[in-house]
C-alpha atoms as a PDB file:
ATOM      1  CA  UNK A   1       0.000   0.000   0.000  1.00  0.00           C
ATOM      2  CA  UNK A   2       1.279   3.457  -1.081  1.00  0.00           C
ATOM      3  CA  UNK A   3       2.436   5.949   1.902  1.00  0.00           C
ATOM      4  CA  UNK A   4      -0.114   8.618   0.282  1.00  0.00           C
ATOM      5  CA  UNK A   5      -3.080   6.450   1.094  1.00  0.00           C
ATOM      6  CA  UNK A   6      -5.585   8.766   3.618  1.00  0.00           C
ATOM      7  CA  UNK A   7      -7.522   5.706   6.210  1.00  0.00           C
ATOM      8  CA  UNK A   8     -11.254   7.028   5.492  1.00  0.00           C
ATOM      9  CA  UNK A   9     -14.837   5.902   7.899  1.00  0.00           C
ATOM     10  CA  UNK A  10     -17.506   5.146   5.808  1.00  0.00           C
ATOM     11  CA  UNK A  11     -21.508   5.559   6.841  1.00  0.00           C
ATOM     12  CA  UNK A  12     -23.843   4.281   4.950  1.00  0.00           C
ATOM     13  CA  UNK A  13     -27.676   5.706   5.056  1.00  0.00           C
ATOM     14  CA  UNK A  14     -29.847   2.541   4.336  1.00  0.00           C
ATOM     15  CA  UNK A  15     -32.899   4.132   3.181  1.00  0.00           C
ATOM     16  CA  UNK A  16     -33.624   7.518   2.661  1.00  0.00           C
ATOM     17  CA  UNK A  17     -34.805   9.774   6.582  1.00  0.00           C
ATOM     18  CA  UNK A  18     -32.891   7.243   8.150  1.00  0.00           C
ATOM     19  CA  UNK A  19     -29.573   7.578  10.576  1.00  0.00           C
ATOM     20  CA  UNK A  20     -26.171   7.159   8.985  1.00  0.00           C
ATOM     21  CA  UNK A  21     -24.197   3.656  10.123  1.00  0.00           C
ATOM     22  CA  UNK A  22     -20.737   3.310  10.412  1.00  0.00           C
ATOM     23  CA  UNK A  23     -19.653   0.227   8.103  1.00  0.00           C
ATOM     24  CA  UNK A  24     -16.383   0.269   8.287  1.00  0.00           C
ATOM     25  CA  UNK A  25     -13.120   1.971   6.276  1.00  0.00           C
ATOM     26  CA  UNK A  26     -11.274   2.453   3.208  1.00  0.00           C
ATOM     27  CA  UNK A  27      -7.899   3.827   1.950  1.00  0.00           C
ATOM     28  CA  UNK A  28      -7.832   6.097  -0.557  1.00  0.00           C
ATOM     29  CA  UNK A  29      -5.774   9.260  -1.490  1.00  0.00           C
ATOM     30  CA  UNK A  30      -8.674  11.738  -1.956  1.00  0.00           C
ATOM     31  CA  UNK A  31     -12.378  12.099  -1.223  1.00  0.00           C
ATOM     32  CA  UNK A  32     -13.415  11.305  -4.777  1.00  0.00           C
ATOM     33  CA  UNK A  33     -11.422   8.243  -4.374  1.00  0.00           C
ATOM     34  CA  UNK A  34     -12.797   7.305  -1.347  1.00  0.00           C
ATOM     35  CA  UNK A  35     -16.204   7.725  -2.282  1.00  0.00           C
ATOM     36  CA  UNK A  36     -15.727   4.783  -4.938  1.00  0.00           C
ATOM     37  CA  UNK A  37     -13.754   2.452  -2.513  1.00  0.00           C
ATOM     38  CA  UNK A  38     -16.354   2.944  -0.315  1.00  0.00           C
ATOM     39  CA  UNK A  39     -19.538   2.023  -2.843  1.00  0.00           C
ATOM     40  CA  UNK A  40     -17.586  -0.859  -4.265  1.00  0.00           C
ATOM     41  CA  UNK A  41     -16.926  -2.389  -0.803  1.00  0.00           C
ATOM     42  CA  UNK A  42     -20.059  -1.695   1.306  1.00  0.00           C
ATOM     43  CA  UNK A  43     -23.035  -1.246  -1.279  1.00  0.00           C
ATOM     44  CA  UNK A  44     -22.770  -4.453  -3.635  1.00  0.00           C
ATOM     45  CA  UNK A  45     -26.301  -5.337  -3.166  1.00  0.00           C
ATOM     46  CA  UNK A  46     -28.155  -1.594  -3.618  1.00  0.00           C
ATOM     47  CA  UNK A  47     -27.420  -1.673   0.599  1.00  0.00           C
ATOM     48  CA  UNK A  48     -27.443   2.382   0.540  1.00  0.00           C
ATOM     49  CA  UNK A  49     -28.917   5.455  -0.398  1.00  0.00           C
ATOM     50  CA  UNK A  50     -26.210   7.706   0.536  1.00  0.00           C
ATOM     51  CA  UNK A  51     -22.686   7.430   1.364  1.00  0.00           C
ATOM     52  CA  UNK A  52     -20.389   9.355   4.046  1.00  0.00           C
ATOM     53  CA  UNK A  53     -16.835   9.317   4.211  1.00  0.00           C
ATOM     54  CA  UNK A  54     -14.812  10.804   6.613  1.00  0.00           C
ATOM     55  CA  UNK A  55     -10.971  11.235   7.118  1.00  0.00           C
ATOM     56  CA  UNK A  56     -10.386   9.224  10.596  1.00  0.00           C
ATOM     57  CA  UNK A  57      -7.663  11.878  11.286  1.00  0.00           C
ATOM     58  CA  UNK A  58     -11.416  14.288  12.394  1.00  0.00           C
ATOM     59  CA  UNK A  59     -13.143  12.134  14.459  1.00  0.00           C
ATOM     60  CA  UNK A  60     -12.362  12.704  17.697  1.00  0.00           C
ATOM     61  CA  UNK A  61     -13.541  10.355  20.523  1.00  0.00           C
ATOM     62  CA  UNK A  62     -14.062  10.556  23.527  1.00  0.00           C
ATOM     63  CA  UNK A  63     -11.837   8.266  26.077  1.00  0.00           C
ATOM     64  CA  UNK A  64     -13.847   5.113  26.938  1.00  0.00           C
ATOM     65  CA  UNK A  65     -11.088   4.390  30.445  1.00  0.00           C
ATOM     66  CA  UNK A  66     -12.776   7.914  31.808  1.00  0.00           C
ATOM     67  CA  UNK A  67     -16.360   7.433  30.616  1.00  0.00           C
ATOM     68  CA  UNK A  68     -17.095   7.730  34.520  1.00  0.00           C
ATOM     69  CA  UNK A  69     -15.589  11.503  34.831  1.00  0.00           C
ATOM     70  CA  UNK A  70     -16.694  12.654  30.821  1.00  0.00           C
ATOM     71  CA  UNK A  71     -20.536  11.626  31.423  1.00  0.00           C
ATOM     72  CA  UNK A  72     -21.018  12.280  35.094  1.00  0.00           C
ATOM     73  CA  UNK A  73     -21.271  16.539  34.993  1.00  0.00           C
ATOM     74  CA  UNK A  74     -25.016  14.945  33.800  1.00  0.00           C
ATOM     75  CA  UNK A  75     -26.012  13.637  36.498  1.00  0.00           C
ATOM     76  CA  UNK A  76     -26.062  16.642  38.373  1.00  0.00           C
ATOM     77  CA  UNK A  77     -28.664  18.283  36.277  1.00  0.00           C
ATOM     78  CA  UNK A  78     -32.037  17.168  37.699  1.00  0.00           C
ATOM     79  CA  UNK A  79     -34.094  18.808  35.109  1.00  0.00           C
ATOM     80  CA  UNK A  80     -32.491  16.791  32.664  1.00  0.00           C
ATOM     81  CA  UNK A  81     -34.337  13.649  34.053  1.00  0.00           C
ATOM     82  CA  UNK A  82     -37.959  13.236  32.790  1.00  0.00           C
ATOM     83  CA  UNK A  83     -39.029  12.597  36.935  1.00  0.00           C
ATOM     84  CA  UNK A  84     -38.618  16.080  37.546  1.00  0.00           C
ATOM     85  CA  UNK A  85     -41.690  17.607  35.431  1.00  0.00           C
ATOM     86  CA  UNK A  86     -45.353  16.923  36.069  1.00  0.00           C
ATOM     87  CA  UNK A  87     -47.142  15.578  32.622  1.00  0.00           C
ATOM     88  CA  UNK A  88     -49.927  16.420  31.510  1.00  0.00           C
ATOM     89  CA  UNK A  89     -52.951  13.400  31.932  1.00  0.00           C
ATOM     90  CA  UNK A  90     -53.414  12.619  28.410  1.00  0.00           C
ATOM     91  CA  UNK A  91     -49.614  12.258  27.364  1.00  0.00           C
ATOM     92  CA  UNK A  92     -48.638   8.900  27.084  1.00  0.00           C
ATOM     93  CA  UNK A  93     -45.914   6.697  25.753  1.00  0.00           C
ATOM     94  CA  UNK A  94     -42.691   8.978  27.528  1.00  0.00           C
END
């Protein structure tokens, strides 16, 4: 494999309103390129609509070891939990 080869994420919209899913990855030294790696490899059977690629260089994750410390600031916010408003008698399914 050349040295100028970019590591791209693909997503892949199934149908059309639906949420993008991350299929996997693909080299390929530009977007254009990347694009076609990506619908040979992950749409051989009409799987997709639409196609994403990203460069994995810009996703930035956070750091699953300190989950605990990223997610807790949340818990502090009581108003963020549906327990702390009073609904309304004919709402359902919440």
């Amino acid at each position: 494999m050349s040295n100028n080869l970019i590591l791209w994420e693909v997503f892949i919209q199934s149908k059309v309103n639906l949420p993008y899913k991350h299929v996997g990855n693909v080299h390929a030294s530009d977007s254009e390129m990347a694009l076609q790696n990506a619908r040979d490899l992950y749409t051989r059977r009409n799987e997709g609509t639409s196609i994403w690629v990203v460069e994995s260089k810009n996703i930035i994750a956070s750091n699953p070891d300190e989950s605990e410390a990223f997610f807790d600031p949340a818990n502090d916010k009581i108003y963020r939990h549906p327990t702390f408003y009073d609904l309304p008698d004919g709402v359902k399914h919440i």
